[in-house]
Protein backbone atom coordinates (compact mmCIF):
# COMPACT_ATOMS: atom_id res chain seq x y z
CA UNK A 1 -38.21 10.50 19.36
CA UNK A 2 -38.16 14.09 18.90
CA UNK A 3 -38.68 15.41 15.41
CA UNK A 4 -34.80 17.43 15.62
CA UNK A 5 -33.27 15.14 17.16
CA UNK A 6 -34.38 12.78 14.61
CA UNK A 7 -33.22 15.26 11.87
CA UNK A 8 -29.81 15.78 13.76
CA UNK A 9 -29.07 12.14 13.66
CA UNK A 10 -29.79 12.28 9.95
CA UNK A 11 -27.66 15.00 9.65
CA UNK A 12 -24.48 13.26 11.47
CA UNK A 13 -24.94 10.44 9.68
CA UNK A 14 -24.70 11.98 6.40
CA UNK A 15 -21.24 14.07 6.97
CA UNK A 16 -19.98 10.92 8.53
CA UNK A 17 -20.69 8.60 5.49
CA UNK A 18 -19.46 12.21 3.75
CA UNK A 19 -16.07 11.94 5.91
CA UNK A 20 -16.18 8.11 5.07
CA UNK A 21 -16.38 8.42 1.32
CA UNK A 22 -13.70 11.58 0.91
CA UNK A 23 -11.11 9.41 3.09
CA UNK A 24 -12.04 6.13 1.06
CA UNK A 25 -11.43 7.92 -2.31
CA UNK A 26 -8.31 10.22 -1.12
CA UNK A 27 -5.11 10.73 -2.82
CA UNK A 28 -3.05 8.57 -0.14
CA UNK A 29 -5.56 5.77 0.02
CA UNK A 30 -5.85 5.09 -3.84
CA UNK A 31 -2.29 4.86 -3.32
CA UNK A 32 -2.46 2.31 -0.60
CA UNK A 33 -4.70 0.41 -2.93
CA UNK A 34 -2.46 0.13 -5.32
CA UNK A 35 0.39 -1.28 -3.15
CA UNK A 36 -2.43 -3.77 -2.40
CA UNK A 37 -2.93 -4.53 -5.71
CA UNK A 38 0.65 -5.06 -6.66
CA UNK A 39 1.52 -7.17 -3.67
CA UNK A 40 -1.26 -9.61 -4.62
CA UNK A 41 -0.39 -9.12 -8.48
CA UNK A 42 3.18 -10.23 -7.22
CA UNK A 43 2.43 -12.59 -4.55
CA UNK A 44 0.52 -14.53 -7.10
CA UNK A 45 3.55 -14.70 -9.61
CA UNK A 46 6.24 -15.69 -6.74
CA UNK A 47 6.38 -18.39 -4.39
CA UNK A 48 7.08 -16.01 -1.54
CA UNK A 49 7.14 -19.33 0.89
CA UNK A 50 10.04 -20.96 -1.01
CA UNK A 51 12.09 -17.19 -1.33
CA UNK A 52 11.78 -17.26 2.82
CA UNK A 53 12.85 -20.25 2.95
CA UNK A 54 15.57 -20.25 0.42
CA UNK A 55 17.47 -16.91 2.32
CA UNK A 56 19.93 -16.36 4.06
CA UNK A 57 19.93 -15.43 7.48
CA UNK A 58 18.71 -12.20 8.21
CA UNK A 59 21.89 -11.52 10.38
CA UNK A 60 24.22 -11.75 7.24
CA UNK A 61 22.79 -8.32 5.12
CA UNK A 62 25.45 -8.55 2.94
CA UNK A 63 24.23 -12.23 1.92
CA UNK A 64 20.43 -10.87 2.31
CA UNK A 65 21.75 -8.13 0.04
CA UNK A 66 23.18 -10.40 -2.95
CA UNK A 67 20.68 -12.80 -2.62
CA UNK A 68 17.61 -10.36 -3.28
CA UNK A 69 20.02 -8.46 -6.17
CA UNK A 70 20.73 -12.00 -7.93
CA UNK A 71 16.90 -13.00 -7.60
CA UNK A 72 15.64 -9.38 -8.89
CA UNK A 73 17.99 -10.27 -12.41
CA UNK A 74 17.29 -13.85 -12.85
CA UNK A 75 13.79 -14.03 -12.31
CA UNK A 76 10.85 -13.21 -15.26
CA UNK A 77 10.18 -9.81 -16.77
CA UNK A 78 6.99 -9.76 -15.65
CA UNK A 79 7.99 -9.99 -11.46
CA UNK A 80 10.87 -7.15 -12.16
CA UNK A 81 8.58 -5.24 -13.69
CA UNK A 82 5.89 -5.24 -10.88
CA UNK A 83 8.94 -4.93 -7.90
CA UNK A 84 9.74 -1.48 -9.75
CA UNK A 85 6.31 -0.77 -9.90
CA UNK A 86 5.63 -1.72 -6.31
CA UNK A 87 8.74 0.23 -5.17
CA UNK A 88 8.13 3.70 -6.99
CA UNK A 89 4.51 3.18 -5.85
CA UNK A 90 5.88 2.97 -2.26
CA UNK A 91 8.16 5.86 -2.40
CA UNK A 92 5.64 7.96 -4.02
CA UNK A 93 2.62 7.02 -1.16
CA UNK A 94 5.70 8.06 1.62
CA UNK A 95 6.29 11.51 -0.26
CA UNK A 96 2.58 12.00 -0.38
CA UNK A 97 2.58 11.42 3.47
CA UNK A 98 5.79 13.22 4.74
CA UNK A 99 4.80 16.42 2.53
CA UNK A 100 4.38 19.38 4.50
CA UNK A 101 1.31 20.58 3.22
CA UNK A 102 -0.49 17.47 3.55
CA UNK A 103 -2.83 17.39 6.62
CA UNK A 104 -5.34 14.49 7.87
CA UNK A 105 -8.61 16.57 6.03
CA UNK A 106 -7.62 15.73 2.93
């Protein structure tokens, strides 16, 4: 193999794992990590199987409605407070991406 394009490979490979590491580490993904987190934080606290299959038909949103409001206030501190947590963390990683000034570089 030639000696530049040997180096040129080198080179791309470099900015790529540069690309990699800037996109890895960005604002919006340590966000999206941290909705990760939280939904396995939470998912390990709740029986998410036996919530499914204790509501209401989707159909009925009312019934959806008072079913998730009455389980939010009669379930443990700890689950309410990772929902708000998991909620702000949610609208905050959807204002990050609907901004105007953000672009895909960052």
């Amino acid at each position: 193999m030639e000696p530049t394009i040997q180096y040129k490979k080198e080179t791309m490979r470099r900015i790529y794992m540069v690309f990699l590491i800037k996109k890895l580490y960005g604002r919006i993904a340590m966000k999206m990590y941290a909705v990760l987190a939280l939904l396995y934080f939470q998912t390990y606290l709740v029986s998410v199987k036996n919530v499914l299959m204790n509501m209401p038909s989707v159909t009925d949103l009312g019934a959806v409605a008072r079913f998730y409001s009455y389980a939010f206030l009669n379930t443990q501190t700890s689950v309410q407070v990772l929902t708000v947590l998991l909620g702000a963390t949610i609208l905050w990683l959807f204002r990050d991406l609907f901004r105007r000034d953000y672009t895909l570089a960052e």
